[in-house]
N, C-alpha and C. Protein backbone atom coordinates (compact mmCIF):
# COMPACT_ATOMS: atom_id res chain seq x y z
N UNK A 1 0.85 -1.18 0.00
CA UNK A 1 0.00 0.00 0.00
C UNK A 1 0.89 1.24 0.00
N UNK A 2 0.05 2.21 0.16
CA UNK A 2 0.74 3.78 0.35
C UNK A 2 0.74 4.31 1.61
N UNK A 3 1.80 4.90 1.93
CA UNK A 3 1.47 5.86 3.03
C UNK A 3 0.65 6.93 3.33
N UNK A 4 0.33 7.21 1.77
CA UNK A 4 -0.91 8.48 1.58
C UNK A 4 -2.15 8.04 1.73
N UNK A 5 -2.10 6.24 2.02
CA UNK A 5 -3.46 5.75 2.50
C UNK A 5 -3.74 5.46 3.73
N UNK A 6 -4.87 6.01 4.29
CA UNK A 6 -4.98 5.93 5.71
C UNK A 6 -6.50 4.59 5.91
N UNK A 7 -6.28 3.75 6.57
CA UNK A 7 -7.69 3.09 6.55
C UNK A 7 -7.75 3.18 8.34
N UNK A 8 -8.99 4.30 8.33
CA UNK A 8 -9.35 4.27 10.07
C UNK A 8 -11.01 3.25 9.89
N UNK A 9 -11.05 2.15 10.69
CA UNK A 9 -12.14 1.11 10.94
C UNK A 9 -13.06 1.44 12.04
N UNK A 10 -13.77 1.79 12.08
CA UNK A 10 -14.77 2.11 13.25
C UNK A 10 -16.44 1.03 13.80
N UNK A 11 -16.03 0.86 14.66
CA UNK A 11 -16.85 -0.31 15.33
C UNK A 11 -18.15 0.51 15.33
N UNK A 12 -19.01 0.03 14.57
CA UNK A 12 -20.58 0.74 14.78
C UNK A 12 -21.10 0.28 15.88
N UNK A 13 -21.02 -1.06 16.20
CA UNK A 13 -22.02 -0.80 17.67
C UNK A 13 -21.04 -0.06 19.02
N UNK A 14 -19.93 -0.60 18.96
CA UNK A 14 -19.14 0.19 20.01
C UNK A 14 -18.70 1.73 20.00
N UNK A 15 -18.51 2.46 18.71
CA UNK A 15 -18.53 3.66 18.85
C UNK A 15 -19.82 4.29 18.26
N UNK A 16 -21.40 4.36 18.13
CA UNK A 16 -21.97 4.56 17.36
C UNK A 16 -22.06 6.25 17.30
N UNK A 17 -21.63 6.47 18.19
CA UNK A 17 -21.41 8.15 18.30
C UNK A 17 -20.58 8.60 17.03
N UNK A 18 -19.67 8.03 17.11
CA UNK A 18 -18.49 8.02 16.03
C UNK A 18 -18.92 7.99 14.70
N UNK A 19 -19.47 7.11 14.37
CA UNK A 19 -20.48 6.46 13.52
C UNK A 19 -21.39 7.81 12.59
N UNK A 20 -22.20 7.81 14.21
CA UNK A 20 -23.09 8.53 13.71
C UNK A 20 -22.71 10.33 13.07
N UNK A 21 -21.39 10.43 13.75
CA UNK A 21 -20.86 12.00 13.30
C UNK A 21 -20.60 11.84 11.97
N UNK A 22 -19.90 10.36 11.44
CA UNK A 22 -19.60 10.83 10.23
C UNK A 22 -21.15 10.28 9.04
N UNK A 23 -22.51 10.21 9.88
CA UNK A 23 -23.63 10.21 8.82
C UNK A 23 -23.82 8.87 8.36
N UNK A 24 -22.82 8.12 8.74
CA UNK A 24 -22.91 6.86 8.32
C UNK A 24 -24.17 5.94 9.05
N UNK A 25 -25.66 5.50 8.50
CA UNK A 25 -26.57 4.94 9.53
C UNK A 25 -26.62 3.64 9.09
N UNK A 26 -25.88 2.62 8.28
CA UNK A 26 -26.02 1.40 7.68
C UNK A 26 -24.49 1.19 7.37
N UNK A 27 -23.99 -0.66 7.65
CA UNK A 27 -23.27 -1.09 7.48
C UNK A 27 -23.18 -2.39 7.05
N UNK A 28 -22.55 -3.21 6.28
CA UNK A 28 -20.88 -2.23 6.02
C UNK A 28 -20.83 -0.61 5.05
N UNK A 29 -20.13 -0.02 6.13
CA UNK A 29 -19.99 1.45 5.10
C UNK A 29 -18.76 1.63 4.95
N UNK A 30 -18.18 2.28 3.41
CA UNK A 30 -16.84 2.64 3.36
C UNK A 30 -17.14 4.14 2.85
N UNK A 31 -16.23 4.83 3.44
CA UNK A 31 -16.09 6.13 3.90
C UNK A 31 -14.81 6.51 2.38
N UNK A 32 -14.57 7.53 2.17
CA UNK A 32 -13.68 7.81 1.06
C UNK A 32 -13.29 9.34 0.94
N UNK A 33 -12.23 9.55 1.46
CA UNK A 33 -12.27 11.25 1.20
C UNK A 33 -10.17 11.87 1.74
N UNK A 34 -10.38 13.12 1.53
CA UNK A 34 -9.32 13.22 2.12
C UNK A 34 -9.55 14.69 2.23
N UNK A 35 -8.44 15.38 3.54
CA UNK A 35 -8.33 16.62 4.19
C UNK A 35 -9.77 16.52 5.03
N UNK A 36 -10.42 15.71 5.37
CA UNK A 36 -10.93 15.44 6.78
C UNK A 36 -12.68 15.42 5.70
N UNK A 37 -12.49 15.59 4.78
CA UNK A 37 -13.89 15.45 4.15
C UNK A 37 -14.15 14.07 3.44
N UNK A 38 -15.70 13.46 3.57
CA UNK A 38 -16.28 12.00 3.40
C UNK A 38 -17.33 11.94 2.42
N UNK A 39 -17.22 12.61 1.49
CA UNK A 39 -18.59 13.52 0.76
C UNK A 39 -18.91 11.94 0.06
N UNK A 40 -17.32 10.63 -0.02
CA UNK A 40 -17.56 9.92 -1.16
C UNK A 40 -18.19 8.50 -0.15
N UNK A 41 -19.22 7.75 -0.53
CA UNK A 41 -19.19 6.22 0.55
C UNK A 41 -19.97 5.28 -0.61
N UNK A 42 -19.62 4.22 -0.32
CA UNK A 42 -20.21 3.39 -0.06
C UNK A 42 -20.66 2.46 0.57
N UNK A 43 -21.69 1.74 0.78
CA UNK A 43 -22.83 1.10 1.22
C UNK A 43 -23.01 -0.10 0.34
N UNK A 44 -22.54 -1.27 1.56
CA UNK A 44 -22.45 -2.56 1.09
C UNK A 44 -20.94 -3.10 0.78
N UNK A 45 -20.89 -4.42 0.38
CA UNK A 45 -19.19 -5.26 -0.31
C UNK A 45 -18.89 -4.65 -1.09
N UNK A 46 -17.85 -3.96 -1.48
CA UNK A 46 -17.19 -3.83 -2.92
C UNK A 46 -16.78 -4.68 -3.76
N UNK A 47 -18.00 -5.46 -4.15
CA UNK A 47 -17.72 -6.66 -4.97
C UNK A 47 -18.10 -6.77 -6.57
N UNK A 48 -17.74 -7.20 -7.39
CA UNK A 48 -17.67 -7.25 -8.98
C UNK A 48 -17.49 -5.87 -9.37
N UNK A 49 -18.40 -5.58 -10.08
CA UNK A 49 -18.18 -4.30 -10.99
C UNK A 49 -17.89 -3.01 -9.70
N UNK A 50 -18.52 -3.37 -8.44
CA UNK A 50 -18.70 -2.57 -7.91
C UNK A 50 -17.24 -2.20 -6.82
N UNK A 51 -16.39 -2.86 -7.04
CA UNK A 51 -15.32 -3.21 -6.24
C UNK A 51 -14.00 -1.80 -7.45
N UNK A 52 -14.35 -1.88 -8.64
CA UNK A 52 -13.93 -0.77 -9.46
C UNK A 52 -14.53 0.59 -9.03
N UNK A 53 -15.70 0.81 -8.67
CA UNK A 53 -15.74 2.29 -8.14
C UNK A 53 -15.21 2.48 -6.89
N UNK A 54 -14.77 1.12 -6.02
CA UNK A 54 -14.08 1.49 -5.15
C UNK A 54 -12.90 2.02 -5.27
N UNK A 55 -12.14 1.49 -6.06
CA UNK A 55 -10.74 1.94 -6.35
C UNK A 55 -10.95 3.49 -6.67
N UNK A 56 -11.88 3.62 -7.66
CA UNK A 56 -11.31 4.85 -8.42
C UNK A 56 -12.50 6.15 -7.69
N UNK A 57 -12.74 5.75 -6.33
CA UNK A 57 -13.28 6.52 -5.64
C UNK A 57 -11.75 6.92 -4.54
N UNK A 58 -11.08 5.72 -4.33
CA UNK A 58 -9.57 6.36 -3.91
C UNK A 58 -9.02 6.93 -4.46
N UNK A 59 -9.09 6.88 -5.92
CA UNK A 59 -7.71 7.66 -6.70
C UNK A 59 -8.52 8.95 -6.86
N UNK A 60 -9.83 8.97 -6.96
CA UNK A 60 -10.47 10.51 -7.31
C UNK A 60 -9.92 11.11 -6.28
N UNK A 61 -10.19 10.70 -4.54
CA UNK A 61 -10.12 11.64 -3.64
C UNK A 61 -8.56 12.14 -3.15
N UNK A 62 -7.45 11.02 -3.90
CA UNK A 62 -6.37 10.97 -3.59
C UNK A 62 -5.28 12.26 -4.68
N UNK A 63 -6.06 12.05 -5.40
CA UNK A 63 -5.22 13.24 -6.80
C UNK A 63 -6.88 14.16 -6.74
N UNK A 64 -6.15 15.77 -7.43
CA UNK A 64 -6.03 16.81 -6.87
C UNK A 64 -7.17 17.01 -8.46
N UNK A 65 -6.91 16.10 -9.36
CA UNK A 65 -6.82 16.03 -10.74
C UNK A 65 -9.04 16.27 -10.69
N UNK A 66 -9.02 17.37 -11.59
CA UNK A 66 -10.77 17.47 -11.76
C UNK A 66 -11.12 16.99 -13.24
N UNK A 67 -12.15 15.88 -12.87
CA UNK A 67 -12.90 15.26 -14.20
C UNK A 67 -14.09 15.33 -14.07
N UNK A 68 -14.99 16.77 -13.87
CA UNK A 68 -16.43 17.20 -13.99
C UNK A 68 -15.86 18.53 -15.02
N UNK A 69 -17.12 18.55 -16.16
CA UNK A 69 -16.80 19.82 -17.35
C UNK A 69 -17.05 21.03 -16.47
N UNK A 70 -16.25 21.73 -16.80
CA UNK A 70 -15.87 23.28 -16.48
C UNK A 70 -17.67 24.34 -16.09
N UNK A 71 -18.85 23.66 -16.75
CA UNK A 71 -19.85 24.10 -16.50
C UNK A 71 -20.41 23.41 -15.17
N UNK A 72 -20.34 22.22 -15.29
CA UNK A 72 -20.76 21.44 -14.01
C UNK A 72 -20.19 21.83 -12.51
N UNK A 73 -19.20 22.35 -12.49
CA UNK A 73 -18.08 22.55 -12.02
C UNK A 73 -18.63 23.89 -10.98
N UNK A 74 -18.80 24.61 -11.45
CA UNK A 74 -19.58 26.29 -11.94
C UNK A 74 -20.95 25.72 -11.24
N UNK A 75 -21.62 24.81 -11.37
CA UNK A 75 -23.14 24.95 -11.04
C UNK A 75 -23.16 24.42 -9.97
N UNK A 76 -21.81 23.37 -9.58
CA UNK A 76 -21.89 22.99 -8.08
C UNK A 76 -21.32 23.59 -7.08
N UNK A 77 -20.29 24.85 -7.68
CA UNK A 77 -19.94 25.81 -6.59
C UNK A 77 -21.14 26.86 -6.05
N UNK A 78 -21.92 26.89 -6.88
CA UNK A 78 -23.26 28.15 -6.49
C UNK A 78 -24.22 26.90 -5.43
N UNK A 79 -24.00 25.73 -5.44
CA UNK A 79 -24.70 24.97 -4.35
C UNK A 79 -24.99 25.66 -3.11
N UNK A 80 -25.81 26.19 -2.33
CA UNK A 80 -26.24 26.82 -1.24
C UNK A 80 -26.93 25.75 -0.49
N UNK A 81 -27.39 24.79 -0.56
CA UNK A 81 -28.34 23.86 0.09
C UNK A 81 -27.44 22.54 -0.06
N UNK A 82 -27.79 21.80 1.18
CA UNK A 82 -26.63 19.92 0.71
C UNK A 82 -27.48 19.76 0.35
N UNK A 83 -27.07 18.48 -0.51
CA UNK A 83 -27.35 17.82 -1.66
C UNK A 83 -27.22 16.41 -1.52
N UNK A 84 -28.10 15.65 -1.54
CA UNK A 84 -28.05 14.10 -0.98
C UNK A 84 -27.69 13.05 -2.45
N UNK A 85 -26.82 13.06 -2.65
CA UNK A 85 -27.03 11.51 -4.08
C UNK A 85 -26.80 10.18 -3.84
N UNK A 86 -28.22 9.35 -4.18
CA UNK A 86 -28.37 8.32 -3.93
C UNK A 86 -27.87 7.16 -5.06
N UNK A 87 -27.00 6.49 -5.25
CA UNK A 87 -27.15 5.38 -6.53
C UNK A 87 -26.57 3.91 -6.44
N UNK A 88 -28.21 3.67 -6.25
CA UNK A 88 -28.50 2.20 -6.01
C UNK A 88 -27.63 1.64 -7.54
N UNK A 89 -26.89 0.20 -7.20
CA UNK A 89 -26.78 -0.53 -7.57
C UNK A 89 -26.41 -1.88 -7.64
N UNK A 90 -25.91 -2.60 -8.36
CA UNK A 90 -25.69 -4.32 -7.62
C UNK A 90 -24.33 -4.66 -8.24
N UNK A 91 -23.35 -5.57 -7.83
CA UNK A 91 -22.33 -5.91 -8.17
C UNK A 91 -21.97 -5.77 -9.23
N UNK A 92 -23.12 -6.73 -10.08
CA UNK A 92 -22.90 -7.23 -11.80
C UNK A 92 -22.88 -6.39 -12.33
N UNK A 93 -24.16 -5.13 -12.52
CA UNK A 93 -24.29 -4.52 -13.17
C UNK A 93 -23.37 -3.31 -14.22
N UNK A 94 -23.17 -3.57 -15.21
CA UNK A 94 -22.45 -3.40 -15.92
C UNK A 94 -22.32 -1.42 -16.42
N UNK A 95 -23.99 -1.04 -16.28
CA UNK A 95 -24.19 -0.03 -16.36
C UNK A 95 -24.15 1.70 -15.29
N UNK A 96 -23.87 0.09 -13.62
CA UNK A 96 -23.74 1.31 -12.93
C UNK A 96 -22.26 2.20 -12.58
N UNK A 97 -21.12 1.34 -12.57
CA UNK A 97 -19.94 2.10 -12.51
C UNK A 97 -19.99 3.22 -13.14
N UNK A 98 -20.37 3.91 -14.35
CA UNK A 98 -20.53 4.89 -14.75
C UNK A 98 -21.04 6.13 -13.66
N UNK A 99 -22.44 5.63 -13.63
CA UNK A 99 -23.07 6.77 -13.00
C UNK A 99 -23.01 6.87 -11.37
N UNK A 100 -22.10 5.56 -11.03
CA UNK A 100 -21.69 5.56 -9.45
C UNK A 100 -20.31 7.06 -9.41
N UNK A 101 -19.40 6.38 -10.34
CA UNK A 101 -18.53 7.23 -10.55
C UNK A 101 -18.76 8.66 -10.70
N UNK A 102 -19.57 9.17 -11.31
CA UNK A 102 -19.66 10.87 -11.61
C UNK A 102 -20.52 11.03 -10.37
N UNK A 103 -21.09 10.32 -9.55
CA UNK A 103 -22.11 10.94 -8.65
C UNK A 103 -21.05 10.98 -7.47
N UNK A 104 -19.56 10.12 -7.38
CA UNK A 104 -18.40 10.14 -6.39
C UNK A 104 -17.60 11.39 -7.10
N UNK A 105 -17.51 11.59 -8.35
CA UNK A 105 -17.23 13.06 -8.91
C UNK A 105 -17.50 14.46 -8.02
N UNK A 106 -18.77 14.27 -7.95
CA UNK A 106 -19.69 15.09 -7.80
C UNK A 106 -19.76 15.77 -6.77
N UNK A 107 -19.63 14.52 -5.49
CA UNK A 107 -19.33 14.77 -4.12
C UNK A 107 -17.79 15.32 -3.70
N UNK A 108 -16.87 15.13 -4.46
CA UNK A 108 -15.66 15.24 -3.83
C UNK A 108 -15.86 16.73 -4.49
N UNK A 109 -16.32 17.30 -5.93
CA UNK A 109 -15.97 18.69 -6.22
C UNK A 109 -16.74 19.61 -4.67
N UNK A 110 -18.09 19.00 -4.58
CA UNK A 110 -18.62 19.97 -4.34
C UNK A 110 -18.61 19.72 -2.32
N UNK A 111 -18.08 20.45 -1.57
CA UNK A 111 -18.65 20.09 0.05
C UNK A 111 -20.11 19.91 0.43
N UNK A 112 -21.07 20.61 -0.55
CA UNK A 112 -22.19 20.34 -0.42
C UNK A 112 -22.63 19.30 -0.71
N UNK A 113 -22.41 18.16 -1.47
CA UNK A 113 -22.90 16.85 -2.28
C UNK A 113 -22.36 15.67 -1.34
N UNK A 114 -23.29 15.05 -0.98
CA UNK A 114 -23.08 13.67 -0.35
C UNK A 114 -23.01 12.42 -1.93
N UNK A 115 -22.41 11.52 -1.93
CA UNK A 115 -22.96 10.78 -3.30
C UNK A 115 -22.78 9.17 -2.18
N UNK A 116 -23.74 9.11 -2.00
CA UNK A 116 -23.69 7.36 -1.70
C UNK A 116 -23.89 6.64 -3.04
N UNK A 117 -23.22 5.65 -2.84
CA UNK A 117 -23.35 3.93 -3.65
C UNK A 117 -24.09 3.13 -2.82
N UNK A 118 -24.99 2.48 -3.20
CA UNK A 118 -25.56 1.88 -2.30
C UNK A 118 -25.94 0.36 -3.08
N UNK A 119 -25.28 -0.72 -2.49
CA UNK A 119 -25.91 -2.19 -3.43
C UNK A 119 -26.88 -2.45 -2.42
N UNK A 120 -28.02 -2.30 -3.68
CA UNK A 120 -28.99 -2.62 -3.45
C UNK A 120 -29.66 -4.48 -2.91
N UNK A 121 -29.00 -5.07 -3.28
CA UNK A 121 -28.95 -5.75 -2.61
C UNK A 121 -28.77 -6.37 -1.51
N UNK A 122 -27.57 -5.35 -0.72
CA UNK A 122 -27.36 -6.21 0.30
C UNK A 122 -28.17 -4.73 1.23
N UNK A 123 -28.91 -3.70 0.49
CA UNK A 123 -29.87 -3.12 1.17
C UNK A 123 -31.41 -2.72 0.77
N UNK A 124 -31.97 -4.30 0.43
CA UNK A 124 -33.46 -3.93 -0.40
C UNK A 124 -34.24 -2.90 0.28
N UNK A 125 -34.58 -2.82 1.80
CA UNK A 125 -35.55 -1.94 2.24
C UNK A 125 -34.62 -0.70 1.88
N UNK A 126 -33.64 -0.24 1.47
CA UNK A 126 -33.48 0.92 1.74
C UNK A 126 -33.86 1.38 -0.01
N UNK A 127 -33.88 0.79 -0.61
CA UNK A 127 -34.25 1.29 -2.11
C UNK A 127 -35.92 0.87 -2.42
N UNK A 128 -36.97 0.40 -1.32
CA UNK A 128 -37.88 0.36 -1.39
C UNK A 128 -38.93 1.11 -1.66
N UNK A 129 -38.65 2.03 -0.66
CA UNK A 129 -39.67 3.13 -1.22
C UNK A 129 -38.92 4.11 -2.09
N UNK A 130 -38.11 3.92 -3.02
CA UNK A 130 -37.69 4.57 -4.10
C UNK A 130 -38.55 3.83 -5.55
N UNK A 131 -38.54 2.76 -5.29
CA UNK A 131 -39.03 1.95 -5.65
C UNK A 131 -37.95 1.23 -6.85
N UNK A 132 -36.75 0.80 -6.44
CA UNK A 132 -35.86 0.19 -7.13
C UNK A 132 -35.85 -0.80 -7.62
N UNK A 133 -36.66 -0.93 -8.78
CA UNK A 133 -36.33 -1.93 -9.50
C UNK A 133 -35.42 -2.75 -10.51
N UNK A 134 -34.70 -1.80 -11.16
CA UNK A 134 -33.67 -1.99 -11.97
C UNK A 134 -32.52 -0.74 -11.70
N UNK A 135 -31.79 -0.97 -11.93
CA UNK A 135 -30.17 -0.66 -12.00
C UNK A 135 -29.42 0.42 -13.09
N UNK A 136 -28.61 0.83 -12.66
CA UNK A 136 -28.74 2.20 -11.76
C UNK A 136 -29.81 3.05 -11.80
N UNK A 137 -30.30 3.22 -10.54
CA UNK A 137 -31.08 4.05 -10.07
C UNK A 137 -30.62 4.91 -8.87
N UNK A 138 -30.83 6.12 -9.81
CA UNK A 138 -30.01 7.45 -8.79
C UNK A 138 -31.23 8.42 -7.76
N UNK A 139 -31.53 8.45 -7.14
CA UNK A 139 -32.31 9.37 -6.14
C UNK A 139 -31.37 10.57 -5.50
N UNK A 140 -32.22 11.70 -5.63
CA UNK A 140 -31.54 12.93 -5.70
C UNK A 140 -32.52 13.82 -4.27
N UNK A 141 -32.17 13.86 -3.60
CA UNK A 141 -32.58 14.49 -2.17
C UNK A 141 -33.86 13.92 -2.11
N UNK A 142 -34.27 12.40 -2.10
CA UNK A 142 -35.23 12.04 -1.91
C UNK A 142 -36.46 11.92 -2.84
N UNK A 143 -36.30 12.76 -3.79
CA UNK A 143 -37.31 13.28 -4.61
C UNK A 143 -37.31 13.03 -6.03
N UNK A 144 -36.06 13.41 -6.83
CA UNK A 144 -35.31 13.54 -8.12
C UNK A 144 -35.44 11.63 -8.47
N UNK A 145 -35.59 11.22 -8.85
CA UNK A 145 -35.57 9.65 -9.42
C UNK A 145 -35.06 10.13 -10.79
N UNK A 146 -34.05 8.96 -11.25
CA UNK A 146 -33.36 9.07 -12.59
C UNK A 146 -33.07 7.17 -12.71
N UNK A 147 -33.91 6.72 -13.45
CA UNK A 147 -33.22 5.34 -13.26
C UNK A 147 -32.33 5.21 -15.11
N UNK A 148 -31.36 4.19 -15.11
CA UNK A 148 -30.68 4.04 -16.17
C UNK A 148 -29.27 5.16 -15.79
N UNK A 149 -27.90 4.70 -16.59
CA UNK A 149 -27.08 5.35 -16.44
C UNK A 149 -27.24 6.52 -17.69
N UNK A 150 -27.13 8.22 -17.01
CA UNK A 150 -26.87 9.64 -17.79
C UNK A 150 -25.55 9.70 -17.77
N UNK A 151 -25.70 10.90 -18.46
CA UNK A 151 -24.21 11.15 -18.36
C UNK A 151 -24.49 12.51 -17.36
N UNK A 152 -23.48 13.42 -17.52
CA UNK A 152 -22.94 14.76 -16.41
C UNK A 152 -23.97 15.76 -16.44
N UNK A 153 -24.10 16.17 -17.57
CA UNK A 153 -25.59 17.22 -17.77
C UNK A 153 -26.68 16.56 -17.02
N UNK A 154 -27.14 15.63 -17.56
CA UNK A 154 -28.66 14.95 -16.98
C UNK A 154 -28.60 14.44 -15.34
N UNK A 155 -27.72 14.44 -15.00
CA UNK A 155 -27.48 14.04 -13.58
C UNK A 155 -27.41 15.78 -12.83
N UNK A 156 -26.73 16.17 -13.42
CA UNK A 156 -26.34 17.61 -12.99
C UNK A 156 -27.97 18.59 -12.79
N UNK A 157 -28.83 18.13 -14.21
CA UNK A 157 -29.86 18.92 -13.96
C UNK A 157 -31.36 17.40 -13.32
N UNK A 158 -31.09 16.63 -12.83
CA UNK A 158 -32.22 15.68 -11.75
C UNK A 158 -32.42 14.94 -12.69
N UNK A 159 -32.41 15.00 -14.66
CA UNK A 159 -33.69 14.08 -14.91
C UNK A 159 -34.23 14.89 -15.76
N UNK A 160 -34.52 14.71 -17.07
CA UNK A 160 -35.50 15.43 -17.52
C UNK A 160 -37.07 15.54 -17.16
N UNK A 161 -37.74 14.55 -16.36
CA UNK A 161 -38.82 14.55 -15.75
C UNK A 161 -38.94 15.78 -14.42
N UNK A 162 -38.27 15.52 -13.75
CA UNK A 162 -37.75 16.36 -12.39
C UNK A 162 -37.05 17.20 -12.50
N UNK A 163 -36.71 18.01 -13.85
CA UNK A 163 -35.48 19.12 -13.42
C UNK A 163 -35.48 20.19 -12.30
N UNK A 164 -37.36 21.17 -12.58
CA UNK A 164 -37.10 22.12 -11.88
C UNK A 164 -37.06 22.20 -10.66
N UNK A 165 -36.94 21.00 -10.11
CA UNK A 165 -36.55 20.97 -8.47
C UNK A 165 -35.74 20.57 -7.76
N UNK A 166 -34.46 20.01 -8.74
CA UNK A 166 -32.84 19.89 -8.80
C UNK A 166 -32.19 21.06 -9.08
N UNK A 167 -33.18 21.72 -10.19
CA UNK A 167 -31.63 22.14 -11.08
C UNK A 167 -32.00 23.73 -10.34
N UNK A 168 -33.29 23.81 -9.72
CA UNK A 168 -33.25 25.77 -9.06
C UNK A 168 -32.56 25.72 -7.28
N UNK A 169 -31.96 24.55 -7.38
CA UNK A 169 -30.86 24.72 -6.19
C UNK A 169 -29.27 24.80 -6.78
N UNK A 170 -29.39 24.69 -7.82
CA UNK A 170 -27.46 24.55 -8.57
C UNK A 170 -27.99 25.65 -9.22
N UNK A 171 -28.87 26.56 -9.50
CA UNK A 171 -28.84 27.84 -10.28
C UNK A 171 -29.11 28.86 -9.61
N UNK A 172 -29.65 28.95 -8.18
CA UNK A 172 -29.80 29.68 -7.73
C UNK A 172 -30.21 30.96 -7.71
């Protein structure tokens, strides 16, 4: 390993205080960030496809290096309100590394943006009343539903169904 990698393990039932400061309410959770910020997690094994956004949720938070377009960029600094991103997905799935990845983008540009990963599998009630049926499915402060992988624009503005109640908090 690296020395620039730090892995701190925290006992949820024995410290749940601990736990609970860093927002984390379901486990296993992996935490991802650096200079004391966690904007990136996931929720659940990092297993198959999904074991790749783990990695490159380290190397995002570890290099300095920005891969959101110069407009996106711009619409998440005017963020005034946090921003919750949800994106359910399952190991196999071939389609979610994509949109796991820009929603771990997303969170590390902005302090306001939480981006959970969440496999849905090893958390059905929690994608229930989203009503998760297929893969990737992104939930956006509860409200915003986007299922199928977008790219940066369509994530950036909720959804073409849901925009105006994503996108008049990034425009302010």
């Amino acid at each position: 390993m690296s020395s620039r990698v730090k892995l701190d393990i925290v006992d949820y039932y024995a410290e749940q205080e601990r736990a609970k400061s860093t927002g984390v309410s379901k486990i296993p959770a992996t935490l991802i960030g650096s200079s004391g910020s966690t904007n990136i997690r996931m929720y659940g094994l990092p297993a198959g496809r999904a074991f790749g956004v783990l990695l490159d949720g380290i190397v995002l938070a570890s290099s300095g290096r920005r891969q959101l377009g110069l407009e996106t960029r711009k619409s998440l600094k005017r963020l005034k309100e946090d921003v919750h991103i949800q994106v359910f997905v399952t190991p196999n799935c071939p389609h979610c590394p994509s949109i796991a990845h820009l929603a771990h983008q997303m969170g590390k540009e902005s302090p306001c943006v939480v981006a959970d990963v969440v496999d849905v599998r090893s958390f059905p009630r929690i994608g229930e009343p989203y009503g998760v049926k297929a893969v990737p499915k992104t939930v956006i402060n509860d409200s915003v539903m986007i299922t199928g992988a977008v790219g940066e624009e369509a994530l950036l503005r909720g959804g073409a169904q849901s925009r105006r109640r994503w996108w008049r908090r990034i425009s302010g």
